[in-house]
C-alpha atoms as a PDB file:
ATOM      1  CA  UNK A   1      75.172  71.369  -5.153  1.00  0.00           C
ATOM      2  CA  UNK A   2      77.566  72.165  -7.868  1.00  0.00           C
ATOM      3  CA  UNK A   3      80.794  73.006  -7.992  1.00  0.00           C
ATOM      4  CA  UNK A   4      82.022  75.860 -10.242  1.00  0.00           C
ATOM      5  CA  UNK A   5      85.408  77.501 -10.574  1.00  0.00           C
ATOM      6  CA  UNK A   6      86.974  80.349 -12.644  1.00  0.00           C
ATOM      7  CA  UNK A   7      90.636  79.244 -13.974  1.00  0.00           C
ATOM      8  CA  UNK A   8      92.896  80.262 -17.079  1.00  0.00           C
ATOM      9  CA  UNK A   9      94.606  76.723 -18.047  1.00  0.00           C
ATOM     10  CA  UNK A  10      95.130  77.043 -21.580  1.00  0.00           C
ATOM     11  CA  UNK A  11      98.262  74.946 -21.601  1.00  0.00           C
ATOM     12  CA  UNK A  12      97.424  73.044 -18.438  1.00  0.00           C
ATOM     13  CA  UNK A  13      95.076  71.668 -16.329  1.00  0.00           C
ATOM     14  CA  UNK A  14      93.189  71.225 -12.675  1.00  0.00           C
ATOM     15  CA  UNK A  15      91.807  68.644 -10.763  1.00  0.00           C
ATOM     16  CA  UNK A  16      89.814  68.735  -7.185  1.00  0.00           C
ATOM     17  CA  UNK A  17      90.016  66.426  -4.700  1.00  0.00           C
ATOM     18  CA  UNK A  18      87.410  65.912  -1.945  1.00  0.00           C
ATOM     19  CA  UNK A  19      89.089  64.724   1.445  1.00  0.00           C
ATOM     20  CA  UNK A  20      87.101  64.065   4.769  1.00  0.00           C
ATOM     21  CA  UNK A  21      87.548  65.843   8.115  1.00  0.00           C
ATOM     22  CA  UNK A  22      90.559  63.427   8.226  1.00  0.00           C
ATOM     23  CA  UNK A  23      92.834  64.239   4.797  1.00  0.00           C
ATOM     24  CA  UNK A  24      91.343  61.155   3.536  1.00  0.00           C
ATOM     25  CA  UNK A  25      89.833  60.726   0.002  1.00  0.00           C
ATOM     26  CA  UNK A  26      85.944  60.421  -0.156  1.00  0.00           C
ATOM     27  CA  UNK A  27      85.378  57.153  -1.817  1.00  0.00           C
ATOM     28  CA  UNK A  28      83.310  58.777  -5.135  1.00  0.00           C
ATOM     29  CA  UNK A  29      84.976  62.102  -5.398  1.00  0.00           C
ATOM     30  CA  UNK A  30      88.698  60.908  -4.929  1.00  0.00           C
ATOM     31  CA  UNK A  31      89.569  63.538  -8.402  1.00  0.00           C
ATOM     32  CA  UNK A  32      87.520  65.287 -10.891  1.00  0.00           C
ATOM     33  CA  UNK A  33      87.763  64.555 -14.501  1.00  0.00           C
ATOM     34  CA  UNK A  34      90.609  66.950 -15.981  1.00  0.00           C
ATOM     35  CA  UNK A  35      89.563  71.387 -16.297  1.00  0.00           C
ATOM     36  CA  UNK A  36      91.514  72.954 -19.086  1.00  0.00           C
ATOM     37  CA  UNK A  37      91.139  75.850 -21.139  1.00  0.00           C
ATOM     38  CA  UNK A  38      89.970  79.716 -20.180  1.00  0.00           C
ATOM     39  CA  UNK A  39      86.607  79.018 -18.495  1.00  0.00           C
ATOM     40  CA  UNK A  40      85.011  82.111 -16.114  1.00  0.00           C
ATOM     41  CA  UNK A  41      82.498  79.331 -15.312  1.00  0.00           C
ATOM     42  CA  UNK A  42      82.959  75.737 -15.735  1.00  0.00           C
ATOM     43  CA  UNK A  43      80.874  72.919 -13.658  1.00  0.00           C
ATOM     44  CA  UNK A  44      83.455  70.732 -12.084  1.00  0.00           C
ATOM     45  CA  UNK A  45      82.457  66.740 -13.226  1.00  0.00           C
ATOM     46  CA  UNK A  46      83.485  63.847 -10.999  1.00  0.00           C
ATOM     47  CA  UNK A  47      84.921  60.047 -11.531  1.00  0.00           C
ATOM     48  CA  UNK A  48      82.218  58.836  -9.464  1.00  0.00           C
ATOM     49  CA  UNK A  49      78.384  59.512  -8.304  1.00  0.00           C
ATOM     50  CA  UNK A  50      76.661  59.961  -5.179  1.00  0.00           C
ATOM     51  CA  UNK A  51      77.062  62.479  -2.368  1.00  0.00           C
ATOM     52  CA  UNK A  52      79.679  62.321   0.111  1.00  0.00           C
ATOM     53  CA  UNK A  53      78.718  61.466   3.657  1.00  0.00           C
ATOM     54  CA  UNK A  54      80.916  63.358   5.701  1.00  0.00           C
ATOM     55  CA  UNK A  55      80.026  66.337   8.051  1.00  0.00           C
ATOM     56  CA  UNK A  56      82.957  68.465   6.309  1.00  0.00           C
ATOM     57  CA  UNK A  57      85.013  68.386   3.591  1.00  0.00           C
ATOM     58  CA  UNK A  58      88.416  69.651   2.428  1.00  0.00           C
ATOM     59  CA  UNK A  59      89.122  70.905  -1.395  1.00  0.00           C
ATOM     60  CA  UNK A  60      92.335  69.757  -2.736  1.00  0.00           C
ATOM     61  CA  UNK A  61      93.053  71.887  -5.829  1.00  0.00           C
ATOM     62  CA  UNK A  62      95.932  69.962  -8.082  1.00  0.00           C
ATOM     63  CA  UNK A  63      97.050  72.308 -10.773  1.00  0.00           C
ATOM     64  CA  UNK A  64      99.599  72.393 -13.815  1.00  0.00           C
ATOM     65  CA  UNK A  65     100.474  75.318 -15.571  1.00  0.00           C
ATOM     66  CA  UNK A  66      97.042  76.915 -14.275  1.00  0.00           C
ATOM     67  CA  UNK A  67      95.689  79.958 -12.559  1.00  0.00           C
ATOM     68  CA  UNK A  68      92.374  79.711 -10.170  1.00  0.00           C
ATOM     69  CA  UNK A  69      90.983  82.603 -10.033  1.00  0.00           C
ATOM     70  CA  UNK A  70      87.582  81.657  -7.754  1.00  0.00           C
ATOM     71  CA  UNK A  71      85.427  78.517  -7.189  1.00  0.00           C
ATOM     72  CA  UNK A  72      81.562  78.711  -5.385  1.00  0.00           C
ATOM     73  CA  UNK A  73      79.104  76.232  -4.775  1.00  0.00           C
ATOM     74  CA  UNK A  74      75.853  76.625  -6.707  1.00  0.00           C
END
């Protein structure tokens, strides 16, 4: 699965996070690699590789002079 999000960042920028059931950073998805720009649908790109191994997850959204506007999983 993918993950896709809708943001207006033209002079900023997100990152995601993926935390376990705990808070904790998922070794392989600690951040994304930097969003920027107006995108309606952008494919969010990680640091690392693999899939995480936890049951559930938590989405940390870290934003700078940025609007989200929706994110899915595809």
């Amino acid at each position: 699965r993918q993950l896709h999000l809708n943001v207006d960042a033209p002079d900023g920028e997100v990152r995601v996070g993926v935390l376990d059931e705990n808070g904790r950073s998922i070794s392989g998805f600690a951040r994304s690699k930097v969003v920027a720009g107006d995108r309606t649908d952008v494919v969010v790109e990680w640091t690392g590789s693999g899939t995480p191994k936890a049951k559930s997850v938590q989405l940390r959204f870290e934003m700078t002079n940025a609007d989200l506007y929706s994110y899915w999983l595809r």
